[in-house]
C-alpha atoms as a PDB file:
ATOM      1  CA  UNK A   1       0.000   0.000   0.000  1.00  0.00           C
ATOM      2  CA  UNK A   2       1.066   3.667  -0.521  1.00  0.00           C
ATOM      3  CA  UNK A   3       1.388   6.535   1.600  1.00  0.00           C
ATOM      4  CA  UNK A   4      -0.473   9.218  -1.545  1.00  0.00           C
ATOM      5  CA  UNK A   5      -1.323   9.557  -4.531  1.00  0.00           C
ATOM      6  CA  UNK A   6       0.849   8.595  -7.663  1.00  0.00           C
ATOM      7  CA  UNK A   7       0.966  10.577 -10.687  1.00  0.00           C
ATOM      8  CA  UNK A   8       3.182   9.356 -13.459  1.00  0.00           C
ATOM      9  CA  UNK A   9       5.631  11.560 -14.637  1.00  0.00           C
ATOM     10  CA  UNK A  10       3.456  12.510 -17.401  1.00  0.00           C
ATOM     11  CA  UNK A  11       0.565  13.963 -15.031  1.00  0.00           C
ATOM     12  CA  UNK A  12       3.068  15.445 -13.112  1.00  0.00           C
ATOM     13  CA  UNK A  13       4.978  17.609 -15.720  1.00  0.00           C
ATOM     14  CA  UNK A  14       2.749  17.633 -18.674  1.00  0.00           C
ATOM     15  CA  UNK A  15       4.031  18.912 -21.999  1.00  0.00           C
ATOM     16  CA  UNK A  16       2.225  22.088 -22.447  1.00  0.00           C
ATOM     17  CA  UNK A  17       3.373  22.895 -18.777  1.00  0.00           C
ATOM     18  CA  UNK A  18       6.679  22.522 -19.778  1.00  0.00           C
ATOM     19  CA  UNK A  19       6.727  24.608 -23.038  1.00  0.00           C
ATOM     20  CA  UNK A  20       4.891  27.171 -21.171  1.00  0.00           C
ATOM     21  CA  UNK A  21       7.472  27.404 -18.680  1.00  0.00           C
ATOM     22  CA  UNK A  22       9.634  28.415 -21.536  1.00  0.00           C
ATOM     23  CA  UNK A  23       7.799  31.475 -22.367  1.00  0.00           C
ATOM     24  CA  UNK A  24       6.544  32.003 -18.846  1.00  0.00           C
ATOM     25  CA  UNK A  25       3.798  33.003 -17.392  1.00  0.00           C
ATOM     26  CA  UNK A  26       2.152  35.665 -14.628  1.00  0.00           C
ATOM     27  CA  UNK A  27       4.312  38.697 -13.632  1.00  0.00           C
ATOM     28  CA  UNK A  28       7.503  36.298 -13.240  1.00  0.00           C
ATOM     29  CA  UNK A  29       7.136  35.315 -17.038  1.00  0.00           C
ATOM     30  CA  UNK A  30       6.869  38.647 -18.033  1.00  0.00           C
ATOM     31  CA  UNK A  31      10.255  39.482 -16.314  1.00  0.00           C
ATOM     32  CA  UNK A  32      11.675  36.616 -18.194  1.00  0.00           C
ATOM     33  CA  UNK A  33      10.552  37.355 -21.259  1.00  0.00           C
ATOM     34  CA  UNK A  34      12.676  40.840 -20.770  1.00  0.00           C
ATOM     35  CA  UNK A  35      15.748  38.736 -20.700  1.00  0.00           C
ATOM     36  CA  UNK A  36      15.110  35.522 -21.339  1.00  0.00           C
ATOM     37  CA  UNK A  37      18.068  32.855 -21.539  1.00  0.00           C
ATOM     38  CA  UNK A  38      19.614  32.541 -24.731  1.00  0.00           C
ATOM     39  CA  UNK A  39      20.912  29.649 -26.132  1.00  0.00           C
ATOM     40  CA  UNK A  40      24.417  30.248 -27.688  1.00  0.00           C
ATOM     41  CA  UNK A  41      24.367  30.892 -30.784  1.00  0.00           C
ATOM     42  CA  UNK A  42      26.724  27.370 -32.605  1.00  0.00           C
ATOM     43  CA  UNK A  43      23.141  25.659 -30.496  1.00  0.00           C
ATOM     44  CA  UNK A  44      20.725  27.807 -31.432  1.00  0.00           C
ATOM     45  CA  UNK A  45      18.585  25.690 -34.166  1.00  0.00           C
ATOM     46  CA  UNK A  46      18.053  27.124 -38.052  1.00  0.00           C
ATOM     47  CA  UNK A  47      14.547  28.158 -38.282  1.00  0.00           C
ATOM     48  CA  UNK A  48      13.399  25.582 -40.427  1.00  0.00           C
ATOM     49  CA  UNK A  49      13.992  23.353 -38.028  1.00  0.00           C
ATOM     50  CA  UNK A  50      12.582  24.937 -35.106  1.00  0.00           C
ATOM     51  CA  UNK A  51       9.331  25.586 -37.370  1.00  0.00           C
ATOM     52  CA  UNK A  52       9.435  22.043 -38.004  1.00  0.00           C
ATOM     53  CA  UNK A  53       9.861  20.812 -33.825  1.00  0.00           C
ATOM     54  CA  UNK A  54       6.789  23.165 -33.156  1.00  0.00           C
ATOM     55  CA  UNK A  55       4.922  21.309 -36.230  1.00  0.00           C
ATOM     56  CA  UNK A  56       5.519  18.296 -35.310  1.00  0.00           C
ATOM     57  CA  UNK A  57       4.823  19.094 -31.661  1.00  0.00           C
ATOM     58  CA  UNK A  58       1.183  20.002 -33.050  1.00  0.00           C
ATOM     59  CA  UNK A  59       0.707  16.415 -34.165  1.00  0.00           C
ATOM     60  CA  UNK A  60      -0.595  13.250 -32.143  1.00  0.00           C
ATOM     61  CA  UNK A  61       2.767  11.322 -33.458  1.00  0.00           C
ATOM     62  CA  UNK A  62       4.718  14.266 -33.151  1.00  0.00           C
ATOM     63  CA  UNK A  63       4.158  15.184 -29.587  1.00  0.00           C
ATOM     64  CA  UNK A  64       3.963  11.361 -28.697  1.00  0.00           C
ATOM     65  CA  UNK A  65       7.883  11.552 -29.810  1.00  0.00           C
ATOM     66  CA  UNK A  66       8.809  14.704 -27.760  1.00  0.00           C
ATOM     67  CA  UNK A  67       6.558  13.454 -24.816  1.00  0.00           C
ATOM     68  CA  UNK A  68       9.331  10.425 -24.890  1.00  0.00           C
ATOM     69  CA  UNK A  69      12.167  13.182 -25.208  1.00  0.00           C
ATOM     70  CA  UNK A  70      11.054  14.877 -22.129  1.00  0.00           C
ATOM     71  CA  UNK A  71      10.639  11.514 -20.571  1.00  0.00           C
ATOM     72  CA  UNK A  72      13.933  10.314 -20.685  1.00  0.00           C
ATOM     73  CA  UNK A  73      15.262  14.084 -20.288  1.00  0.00           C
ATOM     74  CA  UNK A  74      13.840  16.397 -17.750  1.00  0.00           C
ATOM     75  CA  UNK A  75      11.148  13.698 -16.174  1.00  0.00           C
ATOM     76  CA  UNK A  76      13.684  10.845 -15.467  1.00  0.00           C
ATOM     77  CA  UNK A  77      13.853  10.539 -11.825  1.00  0.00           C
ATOM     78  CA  UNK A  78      16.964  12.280  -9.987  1.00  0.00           C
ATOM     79  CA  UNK A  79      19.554   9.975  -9.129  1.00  0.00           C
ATOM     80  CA  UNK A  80      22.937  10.922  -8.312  1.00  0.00           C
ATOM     81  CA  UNK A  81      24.332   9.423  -5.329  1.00  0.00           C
ATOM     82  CA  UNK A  82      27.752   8.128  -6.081  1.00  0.00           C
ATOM     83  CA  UNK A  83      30.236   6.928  -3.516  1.00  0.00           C
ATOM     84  CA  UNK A  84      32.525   9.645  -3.194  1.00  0.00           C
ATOM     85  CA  UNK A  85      31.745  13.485  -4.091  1.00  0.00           C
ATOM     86  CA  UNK A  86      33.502  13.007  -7.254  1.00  0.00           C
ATOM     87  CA  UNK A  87      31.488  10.322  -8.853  1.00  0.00           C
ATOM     88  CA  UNK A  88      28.539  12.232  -7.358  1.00  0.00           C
ATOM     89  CA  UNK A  89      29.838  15.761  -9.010  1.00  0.00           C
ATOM     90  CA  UNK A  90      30.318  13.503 -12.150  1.00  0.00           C
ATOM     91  CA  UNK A  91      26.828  12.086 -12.266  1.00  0.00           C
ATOM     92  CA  UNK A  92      25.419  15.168 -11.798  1.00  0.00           C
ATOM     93  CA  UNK A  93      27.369  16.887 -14.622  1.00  0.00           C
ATOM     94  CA  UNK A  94      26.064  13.784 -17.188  1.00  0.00           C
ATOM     95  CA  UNK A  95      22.218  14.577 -15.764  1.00  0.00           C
ATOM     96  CA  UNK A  96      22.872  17.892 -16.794  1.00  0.00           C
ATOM     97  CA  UNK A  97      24.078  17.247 -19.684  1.00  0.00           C
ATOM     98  CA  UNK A  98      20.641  15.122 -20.749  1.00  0.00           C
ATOM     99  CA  UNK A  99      18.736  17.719 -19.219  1.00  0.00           C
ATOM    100  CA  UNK A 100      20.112  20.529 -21.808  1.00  0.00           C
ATOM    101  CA  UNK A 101      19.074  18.198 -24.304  1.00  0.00           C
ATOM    102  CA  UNK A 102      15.259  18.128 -23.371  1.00  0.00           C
ATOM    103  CA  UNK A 103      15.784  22.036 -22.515  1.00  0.00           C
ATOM    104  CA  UNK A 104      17.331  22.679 -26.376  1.00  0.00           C
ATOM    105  CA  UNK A 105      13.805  20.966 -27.718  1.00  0.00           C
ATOM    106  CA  UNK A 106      11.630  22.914 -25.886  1.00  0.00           C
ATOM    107  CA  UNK A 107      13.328  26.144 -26.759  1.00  0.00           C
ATOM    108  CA  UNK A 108      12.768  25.241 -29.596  1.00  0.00           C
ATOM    109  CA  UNK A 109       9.763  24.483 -30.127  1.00  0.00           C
ATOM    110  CA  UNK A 110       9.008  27.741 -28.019  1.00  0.00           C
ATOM    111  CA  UNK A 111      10.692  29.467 -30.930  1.00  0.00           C
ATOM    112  CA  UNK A 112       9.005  27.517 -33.269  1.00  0.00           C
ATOM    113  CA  UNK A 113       5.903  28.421 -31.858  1.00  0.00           C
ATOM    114  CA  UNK A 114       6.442  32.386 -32.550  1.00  0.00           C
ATOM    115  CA  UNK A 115       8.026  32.295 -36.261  1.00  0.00           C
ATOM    116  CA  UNK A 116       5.081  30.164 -37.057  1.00  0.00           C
ATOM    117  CA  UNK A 117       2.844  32.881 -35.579  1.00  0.00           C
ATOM    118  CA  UNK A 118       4.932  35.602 -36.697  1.00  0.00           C
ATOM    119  CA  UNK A 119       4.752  34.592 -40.381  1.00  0.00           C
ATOM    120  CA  UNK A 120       0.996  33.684 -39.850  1.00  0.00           C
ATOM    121  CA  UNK A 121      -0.095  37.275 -39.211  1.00  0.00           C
ATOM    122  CA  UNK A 122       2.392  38.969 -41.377  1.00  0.00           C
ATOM    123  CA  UNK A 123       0.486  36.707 -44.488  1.00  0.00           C
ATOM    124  CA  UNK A 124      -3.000  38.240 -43.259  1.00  0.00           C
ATOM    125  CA  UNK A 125      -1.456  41.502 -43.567  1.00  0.00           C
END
Protein backbone atom coordinates (compact mmCIF):
# COMPACT_ATOMS: atom_id res chain seq x y z
CA UNK A 1 0.00 0.00 0.00
CA UNK A 2 1.07 3.67 -0.52
CA UNK A 3 1.39 6.54 1.60
CA UNK A 4 -0.47 9.22 -1.55
CA UNK A 5 -1.32 9.56 -4.53
CA UNK A 6 0.85 8.60 -7.66
CA UNK A 7 0.97 10.58 -10.69
CA UNK A 8 3.18 9.36 -13.46
CA UNK A 9 5.63 11.56 -14.64
CA UNK A 10 3.46 12.51 -17.40
CA UNK A 11 0.56 13.96 -15.03
CA UNK A 12 3.07 15.45 -13.11
CA UNK A 13 4.98 17.61 -15.72
CA UNK A 14 2.75 17.63 -18.67
CA UNK A 15 4.03 18.91 -22.00
CA UNK A 16 2.22 22.09 -22.45
CA UNK A 17 3.37 22.90 -18.78
CA UNK A 18 6.68 22.52 -19.78
CA UNK A 19 6.73 24.61 -23.04
CA UNK A 20 4.89 27.17 -21.17
CA UNK A 21 7.47 27.40 -18.68
CA UNK A 22 9.63 28.42 -21.54
CA UNK A 23 7.80 31.48 -22.37
CA UNK A 24 6.54 32.00 -18.85
CA UNK A 25 3.80 33.00 -17.39
CA UNK A 26 2.15 35.67 -14.63
CA UNK A 27 4.31 38.70 -13.63
CA UNK A 28 7.50 36.30 -13.24
CA UNK A 29 7.14 35.32 -17.04
CA UNK A 30 6.87 38.65 -18.03
CA UNK A 31 10.25 39.48 -16.31
CA UNK A 32 11.67 36.62 -18.19
CA UNK A 33 10.55 37.36 -21.26
CA UNK A 34 12.68 40.84 -20.77
CA UNK A 35 15.75 38.74 -20.70
CA UNK A 36 15.11 35.52 -21.34
CA UNK A 37 18.07 32.86 -21.54
CA UNK A 38 19.61 32.54 -24.73
CA UNK A 39 20.91 29.65 -26.13
CA UNK A 40 24.42 30.25 -27.69
CA UNK A 41 24.37 30.89 -30.78
CA UNK A 42 26.72 27.37 -32.61
CA UNK A 43 23.14 25.66 -30.50
CA UNK A 44 20.73 27.81 -31.43
CA UNK A 45 18.59 25.69 -34.17
CA UNK A 46 18.05 27.12 -38.05
CA UNK A 47 14.55 28.16 -38.28
CA UNK A 48 13.40 25.58 -40.43
CA UNK A 49 13.99 23.35 -38.03
CA UNK A 50 12.58 24.94 -35.11
CA UNK A 51 9.33 25.59 -37.37
CA UNK A 52 9.43 22.04 -38.00
CA UNK A 53 9.86 20.81 -33.82
CA UNK A 54 6.79 23.16 -33.16
CA UNK A 55 4.92 21.31 -36.23
CA UNK A 56 5.52 18.30 -35.31
CA UNK A 57 4.82 19.09 -31.66
CA UNK A 58 1.18 20.00 -33.05
CA UNK A 59 0.71 16.41 -34.16
CA UNK A 60 -0.60 13.25 -32.14
CA UNK A 61 2.77 11.32 -33.46
CA UNK A 62 4.72 14.27 -33.15
CA UNK A 63 4.16 15.18 -29.59
CA UNK A 64 3.96 11.36 -28.70
CA UNK A 65 7.88 11.55 -29.81
CA UNK A 66 8.81 14.70 -27.76
CA UNK A 67 6.56 13.45 -24.82
CA UNK A 68 9.33 10.43 -24.89
CA UNK A 69 12.17 13.18 -25.21
CA UNK A 70 11.05 14.88 -22.13
CA UNK A 71 10.64 11.51 -20.57
CA UNK A 72 13.93 10.31 -20.69
CA UNK A 73 15.26 14.08 -20.29
CA UNK A 74 13.84 16.40 -17.75
CA UNK A 75 11.15 13.70 -16.17
CA UNK A 76 13.68 10.84 -15.47
CA UNK A 77 13.85 10.54 -11.83
CA UNK A 78 16.96 12.28 -9.99
CA UNK A 79 19.55 9.97 -9.13
CA UNK A 80 22.94 10.92 -8.31
CA UNK A 81 24.33 9.42 -5.33
CA UNK A 82 27.75 8.13 -6.08
CA UNK A 83 30.24 6.93 -3.52
CA UNK A 84 32.53 9.65 -3.19
CA UNK A 85 31.75 13.49 -4.09
CA UNK A 86 33.50 13.01 -7.25
CA UNK A 87 31.49 10.32 -8.85
CA UNK A 88 28.54 12.23 -7.36
CA UNK A 89 29.84 15.76 -9.01
CA UNK A 90 30.32 13.50 -12.15
CA UNK A 91 26.83 12.09 -12.27
CA UNK A 92 25.42 15.17 -11.80
CA UNK A 93 27.37 16.89 -14.62
CA UNK A 94 26.06 13.78 -17.19
CA UNK A 95 22.22 14.58 -15.76
CA UNK A 96 22.87 17.89 -16.79
CA UNK A 97 24.08 17.25 -19.68
CA UNK A 98 20.64 15.12 -20.75
CA UNK A 99 18.74 17.72 -19.22
CA UNK A 100 20.11 20.53 -21.81
CA UNK A 101 19.07 18.20 -24.30
CA UNK A 102 15.26 18.13 -23.37
CA UNK A 103 15.78 22.04 -22.52
CA UNK A 104 17.33 22.68 -26.38
CA UNK A 105 13.80 20.97 -27.72
CA UNK A 106 11.63 22.91 -25.89
CA UNK A 107 13.33 26.14 -26.76
CA UNK A 108 12.77 25.24 -29.60
CA UNK A 109 9.76 24.48 -30.13
CA UNK A 110 9.01 27.74 -28.02
CA UNK A 111 10.69 29.47 -30.93
CA UNK A 112 9.00 27.52 -33.27
CA UNK A 113 5.90 28.42 -31.86
CA UNK A 114 6.44 32.39 -32.55
CA UNK A 115 8.03 32.30 -36.26
CA UNK A 116 5.08 30.16 -37.06
CA UNK A 117 2.84 32.88 -35.58
CA UNK A 118 4.93 35.60 -36.70
CA UNK A 119 4.75 34.59 -40.38
CA UNK A 120 1.00 33.68 -39.85
CA UNK A 121 -0.09 37.28 -39.21
CA UNK A 122 2.39 38.97 -41.38
CA UNK A 123 0.49 36.71 -44.49
CA UNK A 124 -3.00 38.24 -43.26
CA UNK A 125 -1.46 41.50 -43.57
Amino acid sequence: MSGGPMFSPRDAQPLDLMLKSIGGEGWDGIEGLINPPEMPSEYQPDEMVAMFLAGMARSHEGRMTIEWLMDITLRRPLRVTGRSFEETALLCAARQGSNGVGEAVLKAIALGDRLISQRQHGARR
